[in-house]
C-alpha atoms as a PDB file:
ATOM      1  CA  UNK A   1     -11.267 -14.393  -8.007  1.00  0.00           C
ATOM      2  CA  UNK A   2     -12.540 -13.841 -11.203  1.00  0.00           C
ATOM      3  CA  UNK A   3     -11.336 -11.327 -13.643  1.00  0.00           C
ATOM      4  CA  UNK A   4     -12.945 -10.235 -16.914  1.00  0.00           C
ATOM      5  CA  UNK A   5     -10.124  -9.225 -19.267  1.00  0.00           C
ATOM      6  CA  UNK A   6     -10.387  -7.580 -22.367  1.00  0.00           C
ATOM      7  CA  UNK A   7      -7.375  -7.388 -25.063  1.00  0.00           C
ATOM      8  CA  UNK A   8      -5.533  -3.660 -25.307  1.00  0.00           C
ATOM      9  CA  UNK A   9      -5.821  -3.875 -28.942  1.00  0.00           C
ATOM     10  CA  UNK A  10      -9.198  -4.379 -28.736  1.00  0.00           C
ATOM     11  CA  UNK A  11     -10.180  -1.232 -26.391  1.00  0.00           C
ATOM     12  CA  UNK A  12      -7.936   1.164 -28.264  1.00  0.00           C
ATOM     13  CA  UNK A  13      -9.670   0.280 -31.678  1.00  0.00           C
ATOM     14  CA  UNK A  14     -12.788   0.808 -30.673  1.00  0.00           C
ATOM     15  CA  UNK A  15     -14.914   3.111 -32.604  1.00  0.00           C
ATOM     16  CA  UNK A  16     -16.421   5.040 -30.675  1.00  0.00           C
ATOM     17  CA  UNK A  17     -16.424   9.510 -30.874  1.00  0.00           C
ATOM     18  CA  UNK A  18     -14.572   9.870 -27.820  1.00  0.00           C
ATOM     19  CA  UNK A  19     -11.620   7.936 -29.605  1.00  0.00           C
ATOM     20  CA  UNK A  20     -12.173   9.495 -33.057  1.00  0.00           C
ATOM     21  CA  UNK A  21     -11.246  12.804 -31.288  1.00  0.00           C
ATOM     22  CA  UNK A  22      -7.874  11.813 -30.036  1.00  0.00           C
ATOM     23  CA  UNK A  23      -4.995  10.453 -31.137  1.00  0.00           C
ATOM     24  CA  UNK A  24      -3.873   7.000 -31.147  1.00  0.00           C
ATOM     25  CA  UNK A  25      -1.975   6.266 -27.829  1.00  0.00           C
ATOM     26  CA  UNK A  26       2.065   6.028 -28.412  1.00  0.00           C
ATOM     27  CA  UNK A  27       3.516   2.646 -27.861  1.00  0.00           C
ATOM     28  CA  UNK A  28       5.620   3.755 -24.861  1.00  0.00           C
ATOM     29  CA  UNK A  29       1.998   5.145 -23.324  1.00  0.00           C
ATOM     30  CA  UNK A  30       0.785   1.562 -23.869  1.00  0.00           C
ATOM     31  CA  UNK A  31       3.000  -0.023 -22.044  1.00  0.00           C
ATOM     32  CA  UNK A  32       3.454   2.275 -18.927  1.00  0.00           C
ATOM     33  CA  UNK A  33      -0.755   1.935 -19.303  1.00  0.00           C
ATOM     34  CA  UNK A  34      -0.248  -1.965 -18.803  1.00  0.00           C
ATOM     35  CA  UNK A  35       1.690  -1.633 -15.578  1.00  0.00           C
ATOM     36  CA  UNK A  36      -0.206   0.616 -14.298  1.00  0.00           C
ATOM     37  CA  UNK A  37      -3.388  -2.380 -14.692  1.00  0.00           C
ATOM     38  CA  UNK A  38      -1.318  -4.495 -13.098  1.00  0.00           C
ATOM     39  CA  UNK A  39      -0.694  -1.756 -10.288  1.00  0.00           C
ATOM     40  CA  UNK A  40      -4.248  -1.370 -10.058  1.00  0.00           C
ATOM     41  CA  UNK A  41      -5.228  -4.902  -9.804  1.00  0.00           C
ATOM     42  CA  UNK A  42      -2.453  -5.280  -7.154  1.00  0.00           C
ATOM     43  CA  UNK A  43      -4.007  -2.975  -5.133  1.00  0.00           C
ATOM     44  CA  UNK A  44      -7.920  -4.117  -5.503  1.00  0.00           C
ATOM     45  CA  UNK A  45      -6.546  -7.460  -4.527  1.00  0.00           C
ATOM     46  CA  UNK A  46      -5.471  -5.980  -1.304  1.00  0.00           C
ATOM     47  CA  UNK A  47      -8.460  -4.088  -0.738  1.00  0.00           C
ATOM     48  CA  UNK A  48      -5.912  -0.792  -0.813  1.00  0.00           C
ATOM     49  CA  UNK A  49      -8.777   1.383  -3.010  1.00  0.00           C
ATOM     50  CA  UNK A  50      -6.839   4.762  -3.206  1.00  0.00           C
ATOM     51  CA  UNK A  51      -3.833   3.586  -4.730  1.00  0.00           C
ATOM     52  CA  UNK A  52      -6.182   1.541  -7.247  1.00  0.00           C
ATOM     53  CA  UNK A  53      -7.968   5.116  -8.373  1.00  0.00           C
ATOM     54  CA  UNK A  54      -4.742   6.896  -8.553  1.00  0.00           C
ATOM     55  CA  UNK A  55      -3.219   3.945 -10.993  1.00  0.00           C
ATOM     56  CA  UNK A  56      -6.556   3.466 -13.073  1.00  0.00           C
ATOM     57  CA  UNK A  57      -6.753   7.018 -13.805  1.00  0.00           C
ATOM     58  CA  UNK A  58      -3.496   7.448 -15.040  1.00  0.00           C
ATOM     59  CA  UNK A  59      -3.761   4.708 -17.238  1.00  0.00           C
ATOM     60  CA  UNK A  60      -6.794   6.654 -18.160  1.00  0.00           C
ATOM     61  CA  UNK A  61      -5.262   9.610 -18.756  1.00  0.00           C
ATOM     62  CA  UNK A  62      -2.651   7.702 -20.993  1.00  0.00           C
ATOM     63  CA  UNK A  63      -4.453   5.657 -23.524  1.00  0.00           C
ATOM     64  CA  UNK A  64      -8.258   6.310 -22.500  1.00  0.00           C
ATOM     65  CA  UNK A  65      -9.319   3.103 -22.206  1.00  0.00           C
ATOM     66  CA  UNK A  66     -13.039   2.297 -20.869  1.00  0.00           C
ATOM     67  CA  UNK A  67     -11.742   0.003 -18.945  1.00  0.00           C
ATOM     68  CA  UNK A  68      -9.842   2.314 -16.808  1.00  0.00           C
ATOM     69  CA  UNK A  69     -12.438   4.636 -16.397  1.00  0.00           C
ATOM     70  CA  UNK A  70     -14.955   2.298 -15.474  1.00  0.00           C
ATOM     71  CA  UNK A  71     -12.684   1.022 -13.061  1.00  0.00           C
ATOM     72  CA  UNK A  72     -11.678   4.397 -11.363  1.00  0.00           C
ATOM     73  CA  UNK A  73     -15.398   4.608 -10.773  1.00  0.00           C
ATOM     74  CA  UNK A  74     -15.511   1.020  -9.590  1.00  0.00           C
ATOM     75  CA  UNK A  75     -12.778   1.724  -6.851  1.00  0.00           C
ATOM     76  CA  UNK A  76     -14.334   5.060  -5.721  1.00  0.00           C
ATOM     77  CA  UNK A  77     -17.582   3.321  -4.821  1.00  0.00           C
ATOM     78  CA  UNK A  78     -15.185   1.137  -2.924  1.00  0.00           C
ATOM     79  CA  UNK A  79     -14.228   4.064  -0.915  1.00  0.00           C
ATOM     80  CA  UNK A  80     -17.645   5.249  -0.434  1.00  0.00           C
ATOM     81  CA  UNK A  81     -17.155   8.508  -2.366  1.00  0.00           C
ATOM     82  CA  UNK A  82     -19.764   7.924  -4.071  1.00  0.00           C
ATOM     83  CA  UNK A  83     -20.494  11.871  -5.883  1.00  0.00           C
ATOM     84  CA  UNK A  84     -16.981  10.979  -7.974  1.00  0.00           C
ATOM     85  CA  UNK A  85     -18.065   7.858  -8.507  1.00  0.00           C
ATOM     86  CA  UNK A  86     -21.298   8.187 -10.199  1.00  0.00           C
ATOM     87  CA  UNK A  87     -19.508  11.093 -12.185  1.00  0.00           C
ATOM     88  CA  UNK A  88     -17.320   8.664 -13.554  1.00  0.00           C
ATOM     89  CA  UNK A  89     -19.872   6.212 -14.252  1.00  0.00           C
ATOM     90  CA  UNK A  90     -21.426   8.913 -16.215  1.00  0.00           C
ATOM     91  CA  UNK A  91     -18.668   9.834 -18.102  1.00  0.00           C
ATOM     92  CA  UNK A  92     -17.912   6.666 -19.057  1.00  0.00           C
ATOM     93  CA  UNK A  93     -21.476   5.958 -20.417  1.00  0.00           C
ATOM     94  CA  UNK A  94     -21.254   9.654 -22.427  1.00  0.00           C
ATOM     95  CA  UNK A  95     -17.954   9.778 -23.803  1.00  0.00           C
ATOM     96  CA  UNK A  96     -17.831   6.062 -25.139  1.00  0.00           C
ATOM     97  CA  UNK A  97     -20.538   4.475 -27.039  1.00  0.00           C
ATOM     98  CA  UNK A  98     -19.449   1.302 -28.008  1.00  0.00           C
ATOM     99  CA  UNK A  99     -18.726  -0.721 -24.636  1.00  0.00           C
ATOM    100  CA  UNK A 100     -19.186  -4.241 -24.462  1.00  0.00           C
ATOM    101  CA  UNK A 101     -22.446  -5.557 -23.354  1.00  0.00           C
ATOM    102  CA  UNK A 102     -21.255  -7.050 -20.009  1.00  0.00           C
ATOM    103  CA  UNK A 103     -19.095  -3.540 -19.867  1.00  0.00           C
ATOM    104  CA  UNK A 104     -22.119  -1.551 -20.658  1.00  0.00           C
ATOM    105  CA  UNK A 105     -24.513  -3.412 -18.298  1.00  0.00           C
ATOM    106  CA  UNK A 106     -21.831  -3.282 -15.301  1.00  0.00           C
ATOM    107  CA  UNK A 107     -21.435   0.264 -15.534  1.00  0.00           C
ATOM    108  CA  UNK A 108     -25.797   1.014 -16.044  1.00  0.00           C
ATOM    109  CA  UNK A 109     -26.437  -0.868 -13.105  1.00  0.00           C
ATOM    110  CA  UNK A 110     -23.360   0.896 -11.197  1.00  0.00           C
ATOM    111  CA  UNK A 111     -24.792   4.418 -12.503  1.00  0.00           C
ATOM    112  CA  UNK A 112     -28.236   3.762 -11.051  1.00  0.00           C
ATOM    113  CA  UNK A 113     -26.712   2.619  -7.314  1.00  0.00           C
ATOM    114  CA  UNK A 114     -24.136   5.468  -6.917  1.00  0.00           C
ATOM    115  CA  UNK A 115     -26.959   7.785  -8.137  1.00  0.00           C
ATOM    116  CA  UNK A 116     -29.202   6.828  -5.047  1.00  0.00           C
ATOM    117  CA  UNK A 117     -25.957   6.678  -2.421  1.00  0.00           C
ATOM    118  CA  UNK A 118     -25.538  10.550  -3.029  1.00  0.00           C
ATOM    119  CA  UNK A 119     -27.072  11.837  -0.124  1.00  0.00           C
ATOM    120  CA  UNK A 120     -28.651  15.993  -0.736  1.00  0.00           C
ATOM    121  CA  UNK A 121     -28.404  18.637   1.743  1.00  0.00           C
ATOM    122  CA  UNK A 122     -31.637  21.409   1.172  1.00  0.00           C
ATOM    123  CA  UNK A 123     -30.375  24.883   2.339  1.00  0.00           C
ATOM    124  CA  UNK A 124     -33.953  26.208   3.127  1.00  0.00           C
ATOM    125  CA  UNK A 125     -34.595  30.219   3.428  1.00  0.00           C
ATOM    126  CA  UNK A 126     -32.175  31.450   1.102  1.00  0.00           C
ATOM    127  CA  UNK A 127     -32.953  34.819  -0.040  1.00  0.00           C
ATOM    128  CA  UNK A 128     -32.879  34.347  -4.112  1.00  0.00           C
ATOM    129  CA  UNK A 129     -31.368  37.457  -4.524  1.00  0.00           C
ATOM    130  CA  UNK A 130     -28.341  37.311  -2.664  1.00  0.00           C
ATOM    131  CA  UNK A 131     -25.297  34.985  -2.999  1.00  0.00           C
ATOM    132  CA  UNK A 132     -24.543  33.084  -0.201  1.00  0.00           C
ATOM    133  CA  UNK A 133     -20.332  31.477   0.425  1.00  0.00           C
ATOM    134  CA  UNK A 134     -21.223  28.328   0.934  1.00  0.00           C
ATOM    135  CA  UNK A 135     -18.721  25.373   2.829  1.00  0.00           C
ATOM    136  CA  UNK A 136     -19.173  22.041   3.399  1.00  0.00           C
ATOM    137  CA  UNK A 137     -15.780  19.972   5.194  1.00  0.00           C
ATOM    138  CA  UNK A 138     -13.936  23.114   4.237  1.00  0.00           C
ATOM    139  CA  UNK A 139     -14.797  22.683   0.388  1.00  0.00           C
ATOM    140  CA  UNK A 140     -16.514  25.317  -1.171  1.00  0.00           C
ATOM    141  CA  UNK A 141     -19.790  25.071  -3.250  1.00  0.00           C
ATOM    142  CA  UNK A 142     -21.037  27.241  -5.156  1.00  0.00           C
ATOM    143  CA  UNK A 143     -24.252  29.011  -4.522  1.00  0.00           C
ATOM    144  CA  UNK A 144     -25.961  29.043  -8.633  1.00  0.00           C
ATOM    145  CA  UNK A 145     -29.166  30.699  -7.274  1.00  0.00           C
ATOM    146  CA  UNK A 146     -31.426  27.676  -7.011  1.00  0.00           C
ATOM    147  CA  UNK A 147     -33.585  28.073  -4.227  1.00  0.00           C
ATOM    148  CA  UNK A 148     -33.668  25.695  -1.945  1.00  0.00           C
ATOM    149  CA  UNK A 149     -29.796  25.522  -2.532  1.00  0.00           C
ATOM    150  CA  UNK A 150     -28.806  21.793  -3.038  1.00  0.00           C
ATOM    151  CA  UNK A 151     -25.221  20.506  -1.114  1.00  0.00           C
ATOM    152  CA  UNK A 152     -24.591  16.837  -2.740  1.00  0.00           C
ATOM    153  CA  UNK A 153     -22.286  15.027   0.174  1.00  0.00           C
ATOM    154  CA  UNK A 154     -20.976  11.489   0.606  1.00  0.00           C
ATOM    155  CA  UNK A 155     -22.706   9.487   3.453  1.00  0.00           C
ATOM    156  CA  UNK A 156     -20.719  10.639   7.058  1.00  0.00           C
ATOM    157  CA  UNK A 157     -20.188  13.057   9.378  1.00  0.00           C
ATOM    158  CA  UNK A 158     -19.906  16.915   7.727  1.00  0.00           C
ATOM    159  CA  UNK A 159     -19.858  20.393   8.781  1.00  0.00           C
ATOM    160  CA  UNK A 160     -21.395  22.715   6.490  1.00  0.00           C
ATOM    161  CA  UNK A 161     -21.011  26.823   6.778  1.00  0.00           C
ATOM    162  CA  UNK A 162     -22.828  29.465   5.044  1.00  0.00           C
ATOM    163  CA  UNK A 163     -22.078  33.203   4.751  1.00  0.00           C
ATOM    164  CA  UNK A 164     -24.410  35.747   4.030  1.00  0.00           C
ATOM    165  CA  UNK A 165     -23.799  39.065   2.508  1.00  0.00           C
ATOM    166  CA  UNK A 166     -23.341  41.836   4.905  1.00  0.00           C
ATOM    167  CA  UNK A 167     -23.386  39.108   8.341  1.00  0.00           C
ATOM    168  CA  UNK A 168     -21.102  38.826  10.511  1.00  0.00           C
ATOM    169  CA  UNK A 169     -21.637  35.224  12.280  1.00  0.00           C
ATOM    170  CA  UNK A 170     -21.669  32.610   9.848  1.00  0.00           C
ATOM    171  CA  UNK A 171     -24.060  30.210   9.891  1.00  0.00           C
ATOM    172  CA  UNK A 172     -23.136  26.134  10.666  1.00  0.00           C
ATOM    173  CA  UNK A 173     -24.298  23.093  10.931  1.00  0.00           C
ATOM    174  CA  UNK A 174     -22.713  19.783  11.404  1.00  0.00           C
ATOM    175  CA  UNK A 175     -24.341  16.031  11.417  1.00  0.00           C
ATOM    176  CA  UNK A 176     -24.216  12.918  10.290  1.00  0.00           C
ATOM    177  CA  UNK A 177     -25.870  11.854   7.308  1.00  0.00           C
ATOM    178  CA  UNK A 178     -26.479   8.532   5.483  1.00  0.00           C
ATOM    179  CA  UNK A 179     -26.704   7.335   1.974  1.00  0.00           C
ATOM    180  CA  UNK A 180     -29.500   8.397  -0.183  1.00  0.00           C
ATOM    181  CA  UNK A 181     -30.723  10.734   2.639  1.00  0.00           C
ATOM    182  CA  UNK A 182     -32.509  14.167   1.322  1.00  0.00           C
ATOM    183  CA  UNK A 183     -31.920  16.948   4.544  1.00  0.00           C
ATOM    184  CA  UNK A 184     -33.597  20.041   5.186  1.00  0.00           C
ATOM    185  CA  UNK A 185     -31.328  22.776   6.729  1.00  0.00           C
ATOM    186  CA  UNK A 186     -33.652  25.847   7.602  1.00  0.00           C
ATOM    187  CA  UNK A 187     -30.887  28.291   7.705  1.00  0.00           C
ATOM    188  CA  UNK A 188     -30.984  31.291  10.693  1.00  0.00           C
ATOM    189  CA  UNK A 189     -28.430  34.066  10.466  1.00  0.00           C
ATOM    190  CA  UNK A 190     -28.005  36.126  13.484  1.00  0.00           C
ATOM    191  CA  UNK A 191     -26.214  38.792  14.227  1.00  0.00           C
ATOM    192  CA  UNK A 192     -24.701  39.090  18.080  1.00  0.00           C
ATOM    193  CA  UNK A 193     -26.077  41.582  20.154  1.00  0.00           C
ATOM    194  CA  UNK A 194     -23.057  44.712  20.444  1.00  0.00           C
ATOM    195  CA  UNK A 195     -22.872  45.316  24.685  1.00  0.00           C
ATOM    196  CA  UNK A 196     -25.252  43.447  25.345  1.00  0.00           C
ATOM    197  CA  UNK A 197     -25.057  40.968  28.989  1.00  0.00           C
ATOM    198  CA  UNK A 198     -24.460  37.794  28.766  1.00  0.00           C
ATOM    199  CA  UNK A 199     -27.966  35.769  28.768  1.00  0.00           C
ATOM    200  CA  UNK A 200     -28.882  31.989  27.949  1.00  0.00           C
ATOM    201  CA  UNK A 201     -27.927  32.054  24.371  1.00  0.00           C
ATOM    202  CA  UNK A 202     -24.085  32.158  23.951  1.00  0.00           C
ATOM    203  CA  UNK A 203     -22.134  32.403  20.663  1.00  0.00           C
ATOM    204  CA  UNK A 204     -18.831  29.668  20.343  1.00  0.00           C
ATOM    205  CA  UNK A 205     -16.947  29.139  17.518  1.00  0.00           C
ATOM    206  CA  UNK A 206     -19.746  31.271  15.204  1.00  0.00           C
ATOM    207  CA  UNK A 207     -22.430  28.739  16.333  1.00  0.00           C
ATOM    208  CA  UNK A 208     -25.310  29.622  18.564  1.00  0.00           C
ATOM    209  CA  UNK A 209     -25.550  26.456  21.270  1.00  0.00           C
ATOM    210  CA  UNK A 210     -29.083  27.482  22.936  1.00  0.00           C
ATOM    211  CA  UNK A 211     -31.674  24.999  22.876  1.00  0.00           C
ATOM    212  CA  UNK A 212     -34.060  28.348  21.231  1.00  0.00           C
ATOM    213  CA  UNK A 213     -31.654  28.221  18.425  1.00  0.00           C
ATOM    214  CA  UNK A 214     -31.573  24.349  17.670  1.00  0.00           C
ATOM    215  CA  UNK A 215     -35.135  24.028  18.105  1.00  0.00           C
ATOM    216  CA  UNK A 216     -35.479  27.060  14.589  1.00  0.00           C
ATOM    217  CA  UNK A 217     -32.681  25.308  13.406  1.00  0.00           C
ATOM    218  CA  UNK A 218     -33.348  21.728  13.820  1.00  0.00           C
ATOM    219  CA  UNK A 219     -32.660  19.132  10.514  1.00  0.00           C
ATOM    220  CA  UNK A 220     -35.522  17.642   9.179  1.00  0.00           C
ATOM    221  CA  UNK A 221     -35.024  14.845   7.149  1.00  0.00           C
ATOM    222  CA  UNK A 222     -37.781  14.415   4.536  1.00  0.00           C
ATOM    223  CA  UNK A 223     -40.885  12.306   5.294  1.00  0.00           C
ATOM    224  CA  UNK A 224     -40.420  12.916   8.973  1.00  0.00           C
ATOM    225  CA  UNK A 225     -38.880  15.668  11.711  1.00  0.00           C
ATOM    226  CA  UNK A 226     -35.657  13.835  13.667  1.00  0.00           C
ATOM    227  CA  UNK A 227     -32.914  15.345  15.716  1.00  0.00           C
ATOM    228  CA  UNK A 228     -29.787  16.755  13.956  1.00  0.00           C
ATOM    229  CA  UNK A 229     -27.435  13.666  13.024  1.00  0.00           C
ATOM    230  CA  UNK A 230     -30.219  11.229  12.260  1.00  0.00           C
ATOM    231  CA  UNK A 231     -30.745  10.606   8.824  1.00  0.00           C
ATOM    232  CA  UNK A 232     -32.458   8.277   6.751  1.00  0.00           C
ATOM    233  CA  UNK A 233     -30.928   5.336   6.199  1.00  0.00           C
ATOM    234  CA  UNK A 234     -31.490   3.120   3.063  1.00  0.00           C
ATOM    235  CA  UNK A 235     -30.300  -0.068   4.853  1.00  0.00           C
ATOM    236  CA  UNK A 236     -28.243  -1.217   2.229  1.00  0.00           C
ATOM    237  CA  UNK A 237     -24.013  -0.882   2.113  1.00  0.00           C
ATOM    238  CA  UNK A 238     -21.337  -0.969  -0.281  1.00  0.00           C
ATOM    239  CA  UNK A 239     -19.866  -4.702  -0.692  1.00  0.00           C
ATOM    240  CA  UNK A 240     -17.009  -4.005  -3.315  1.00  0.00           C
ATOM    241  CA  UNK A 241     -16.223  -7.214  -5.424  1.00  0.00           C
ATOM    242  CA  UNK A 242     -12.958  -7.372  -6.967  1.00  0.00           C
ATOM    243  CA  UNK A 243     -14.105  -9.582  -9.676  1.00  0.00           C
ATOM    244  CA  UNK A 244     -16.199  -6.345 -11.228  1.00  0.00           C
ATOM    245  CA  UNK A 245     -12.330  -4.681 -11.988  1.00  0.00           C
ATOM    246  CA  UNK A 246     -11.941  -5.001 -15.713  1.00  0.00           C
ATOM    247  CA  UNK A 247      -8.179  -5.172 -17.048  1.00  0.00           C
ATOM    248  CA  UNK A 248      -6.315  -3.975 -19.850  1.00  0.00           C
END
């Protein structure tokens, strides 16, 4: 396996405007830093990709090194969360200016990938002057008035729940979507019928299950109508490489 190392003294003189901004790192910060690489390392090398973000981003948060960053990003594209990861890469490539070119280059081509793994829900006929409470996996996103509303998600299976103002019965959908893949929701609100007998259509959980109600509701994946849980699929998949973790 092959590492690229760079030398701590060399990452915490860089001159970059991120760095100007703070202070210099204490020794004692430096050191716990170091063991936390060598934490983080441990853990790529064993493929265990949680423990490496939690150890890279302290050391982050200790002595802001590039390297750490960029490798907190690296190991959450391991782990196929792919919105944090291209929000790292991003931060990485705005708050420090002066990475080396093999650091720099990693980290473009990284930016661009993650970028296109971000799969896009499209909330379609949202009234644009009402607020909606917006769910998706029991997260809430908020609802900034663009119309269609835009859910980013992680390729997988998600449920997604939307509230309108003044409705009882929420409205949810749940599927299966894959990287890169751009989904129109048409949303339906519908309120149940007070008295009323039971008929074909019957309300569980807040979600109508009558074929009427799927067919308004159906998801559409752009370029093409499929049933709900079929996605577009990009055909390619995360291979992580260990030799792409940078150290201290």
């Amino acid at each position: 396996m092959r590492v690229l190392a760079f030398s701590l003294f060399l990452l915490l003189s860089l001159n970059t405007h991120a760095a100007a901004q703070r202070a210099r790192p204490s020794e004692a910060n430096v050191t716990e830093a170091r063991a936390l690489f060598i934490a983080g390392q441990a853990a790529v090398d064993s493929e265990r990709w949680a423990d490496a973000v939690d150890s890279f981003r302290r050391a982050y948060l200790l002595v802001h090194a590039p390297s750490a960053l960029y490798n907190v990003a690296y190991a959450l594209r391991a782990l196929g969360r792919h919105r944090e990861s291209r929000d790292a890469f991003e931060q990485l490539l705005t708050e420090h200016d002066n990475l080396s070119e093999q650091l720099l280059t990693d980290s473009r081509r990284y930016l661009e990938e993650e970028r296109g793994r971000v799969a896009v829900l499209m909330l379609m006929g949202l009234d644009p002057d009402s607020t909606y409470t917006v769910r998706l996996d029991g997260t809430g996103r908020s609802d900034d008035g663009q119309r269609p509303l835009l859910v980013e998600a992680d390729p997988g299976s998600h449920t997604l729940t939307v509230r309108a103002p003044g409705v009882d019965q929420p409205f949810v959908w749940e599927g299966e979507v894959t990287e890169g893949a751009h989904v129109r929701v048409p949303l339906h609100f519908e309120e149940p019928a007070t008295g009323a007998e039971d008929g074909p259509e019957e309300s569980h959980g807040g979600v109508l299950r009558s074929p009427i109600f799927w067919t308004i509701v159906g998801v559409l994946v752009v370029g093409g109508a499929v049933s709900a849980g079929v996605m577009l699929n990009r055909g390619d998949t995360v291979s992580p490489q260990s030799d792409r973790v940078y150290n201290l």
